[in-house]
N, C-alpha and C. Protein backbone atom coordinates (compact mmCIF):
# COMPACT_ATOMS: atom_id res chain seq x y z
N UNK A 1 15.75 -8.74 68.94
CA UNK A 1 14.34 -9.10 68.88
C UNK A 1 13.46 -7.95 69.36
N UNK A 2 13.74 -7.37 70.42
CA UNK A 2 12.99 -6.16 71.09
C UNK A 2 12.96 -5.26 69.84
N UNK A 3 14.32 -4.81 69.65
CA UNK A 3 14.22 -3.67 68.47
C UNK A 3 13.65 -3.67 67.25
N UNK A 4 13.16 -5.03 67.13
CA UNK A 4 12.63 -4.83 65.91
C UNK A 4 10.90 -5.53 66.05
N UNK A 5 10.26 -5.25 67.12
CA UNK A 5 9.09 -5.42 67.61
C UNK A 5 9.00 -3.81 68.06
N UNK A 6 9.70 -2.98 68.59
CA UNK A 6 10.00 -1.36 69.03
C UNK A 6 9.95 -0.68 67.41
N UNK A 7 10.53 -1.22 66.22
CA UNK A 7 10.28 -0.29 64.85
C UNK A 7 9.14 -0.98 64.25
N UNK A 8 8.44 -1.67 64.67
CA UNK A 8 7.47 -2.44 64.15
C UNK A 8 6.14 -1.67 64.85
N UNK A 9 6.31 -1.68 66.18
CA UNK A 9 5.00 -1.10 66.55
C UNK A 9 5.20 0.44 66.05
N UNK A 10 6.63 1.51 65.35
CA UNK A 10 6.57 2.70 65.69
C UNK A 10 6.15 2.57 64.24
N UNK A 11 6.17 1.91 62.98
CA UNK A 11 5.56 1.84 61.89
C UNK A 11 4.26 1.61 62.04
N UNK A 12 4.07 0.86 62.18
CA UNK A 12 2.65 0.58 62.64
C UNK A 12 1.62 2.30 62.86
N UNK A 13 2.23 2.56 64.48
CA UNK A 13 1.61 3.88 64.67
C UNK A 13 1.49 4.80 64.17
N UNK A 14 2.71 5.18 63.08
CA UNK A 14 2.79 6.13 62.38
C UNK A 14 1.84 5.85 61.17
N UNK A 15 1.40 4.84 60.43
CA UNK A 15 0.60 4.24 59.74
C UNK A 15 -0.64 5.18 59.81
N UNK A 16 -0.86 4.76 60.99
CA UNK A 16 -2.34 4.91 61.53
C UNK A 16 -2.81 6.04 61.55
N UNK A 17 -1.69 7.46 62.03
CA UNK A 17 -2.02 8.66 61.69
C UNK A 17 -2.00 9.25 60.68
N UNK A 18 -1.30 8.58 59.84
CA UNK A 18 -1.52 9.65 58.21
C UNK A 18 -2.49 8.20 57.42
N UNK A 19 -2.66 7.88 58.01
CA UNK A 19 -4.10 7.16 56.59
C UNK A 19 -5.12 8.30 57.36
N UNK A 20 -5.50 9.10 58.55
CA UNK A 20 -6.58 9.97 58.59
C UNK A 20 -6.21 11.21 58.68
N UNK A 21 -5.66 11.33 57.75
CA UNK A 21 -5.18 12.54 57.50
C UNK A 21 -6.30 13.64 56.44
N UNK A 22 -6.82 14.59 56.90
CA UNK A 22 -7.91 15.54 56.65
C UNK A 22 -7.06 16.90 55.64
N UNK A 23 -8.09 16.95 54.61
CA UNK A 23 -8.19 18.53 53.72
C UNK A 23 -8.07 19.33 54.96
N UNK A 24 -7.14 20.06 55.28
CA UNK A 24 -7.00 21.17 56.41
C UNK A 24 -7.24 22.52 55.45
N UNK A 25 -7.17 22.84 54.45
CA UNK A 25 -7.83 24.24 53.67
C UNK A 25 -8.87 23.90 53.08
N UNK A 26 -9.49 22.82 53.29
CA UNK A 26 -10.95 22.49 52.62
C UNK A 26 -11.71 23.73 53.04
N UNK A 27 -12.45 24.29 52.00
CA UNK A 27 -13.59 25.46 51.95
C UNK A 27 -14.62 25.33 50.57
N UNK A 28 -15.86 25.86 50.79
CA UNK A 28 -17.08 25.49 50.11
C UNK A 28 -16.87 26.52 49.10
N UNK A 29 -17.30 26.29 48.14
CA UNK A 29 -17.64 27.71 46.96
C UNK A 29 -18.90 27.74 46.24
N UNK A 30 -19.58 28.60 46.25
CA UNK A 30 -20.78 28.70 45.35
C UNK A 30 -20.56 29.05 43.90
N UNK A 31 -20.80 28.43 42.97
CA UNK A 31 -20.44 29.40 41.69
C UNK A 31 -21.78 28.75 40.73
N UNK A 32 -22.07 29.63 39.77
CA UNK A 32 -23.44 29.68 38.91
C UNK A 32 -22.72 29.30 37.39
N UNK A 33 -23.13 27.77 36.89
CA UNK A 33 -23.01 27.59 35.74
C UNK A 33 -24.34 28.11 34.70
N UNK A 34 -23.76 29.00 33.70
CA UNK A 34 -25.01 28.76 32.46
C UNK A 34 -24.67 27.54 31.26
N UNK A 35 -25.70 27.08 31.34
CA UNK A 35 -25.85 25.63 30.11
C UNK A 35 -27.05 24.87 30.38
N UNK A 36 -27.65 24.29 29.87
CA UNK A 36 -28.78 23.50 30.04
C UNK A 36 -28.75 22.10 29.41
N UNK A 37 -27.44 21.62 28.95
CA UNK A 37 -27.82 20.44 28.29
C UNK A 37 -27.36 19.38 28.95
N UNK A 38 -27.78 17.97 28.81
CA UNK A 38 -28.00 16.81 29.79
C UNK A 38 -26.45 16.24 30.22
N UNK A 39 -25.73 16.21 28.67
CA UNK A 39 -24.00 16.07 28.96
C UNK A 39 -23.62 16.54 29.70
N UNK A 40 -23.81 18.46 30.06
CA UNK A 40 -23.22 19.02 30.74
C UNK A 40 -23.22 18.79 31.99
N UNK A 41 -24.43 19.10 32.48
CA UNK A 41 -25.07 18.68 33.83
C UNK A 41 -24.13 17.29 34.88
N UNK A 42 -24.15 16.07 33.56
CA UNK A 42 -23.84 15.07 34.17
C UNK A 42 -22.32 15.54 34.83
N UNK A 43 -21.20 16.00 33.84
CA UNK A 43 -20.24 16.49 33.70
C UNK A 43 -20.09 17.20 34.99
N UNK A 44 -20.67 18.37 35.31
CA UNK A 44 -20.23 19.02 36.15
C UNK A 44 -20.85 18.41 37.48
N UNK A 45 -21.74 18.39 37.98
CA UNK A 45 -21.99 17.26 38.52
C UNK A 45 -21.29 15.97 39.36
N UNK A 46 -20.62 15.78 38.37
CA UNK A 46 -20.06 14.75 38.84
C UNK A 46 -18.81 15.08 39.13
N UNK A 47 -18.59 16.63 38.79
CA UNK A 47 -16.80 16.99 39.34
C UNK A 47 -17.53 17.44 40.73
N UNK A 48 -18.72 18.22 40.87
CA UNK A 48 -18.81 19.14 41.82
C UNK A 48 -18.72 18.02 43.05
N UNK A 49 -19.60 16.93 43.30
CA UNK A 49 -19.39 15.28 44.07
C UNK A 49 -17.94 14.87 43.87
N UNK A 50 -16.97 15.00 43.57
CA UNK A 50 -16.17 14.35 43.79
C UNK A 50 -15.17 14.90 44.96
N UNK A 51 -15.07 13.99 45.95
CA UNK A 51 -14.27 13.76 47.67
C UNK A 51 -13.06 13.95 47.42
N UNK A 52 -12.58 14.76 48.54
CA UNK A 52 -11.10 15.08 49.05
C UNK A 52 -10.42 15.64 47.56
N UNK A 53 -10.98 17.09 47.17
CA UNK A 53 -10.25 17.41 46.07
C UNK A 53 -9.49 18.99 46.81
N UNK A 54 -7.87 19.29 46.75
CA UNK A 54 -7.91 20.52 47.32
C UNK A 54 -6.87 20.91 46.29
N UNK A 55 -5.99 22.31 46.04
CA UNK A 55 -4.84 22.41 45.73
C UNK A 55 -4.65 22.88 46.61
């Protein structure tokens, strides 16, 4: 009964630290698109907003 209240809380804990697990090489980049049309815009846009992207 102990031992398996002892792998229960160590699941548990371990849980808890990798759900906040952080982009550790996350870095910003500036880069200059040319285009002007409304598709595009939305397009890039909406990649440049998109969270927790790294390789």
């Amino acid at each position: 009964m102990i031992r398996s209240i002892v792998f229960l809380a160590s699941v548990f804990g371990l849980s808890i630290t990798t759900s906040q697990a952080q982009i550790n090489n996350a870095k910003t980049e500036t880069i200059k698109v040319y285009g002007n049309c409304e598709m595009c815009e939305a397009s890039i846009e909406k990649a440049a907003t998109s969270k927790k992207i790294s390789k």
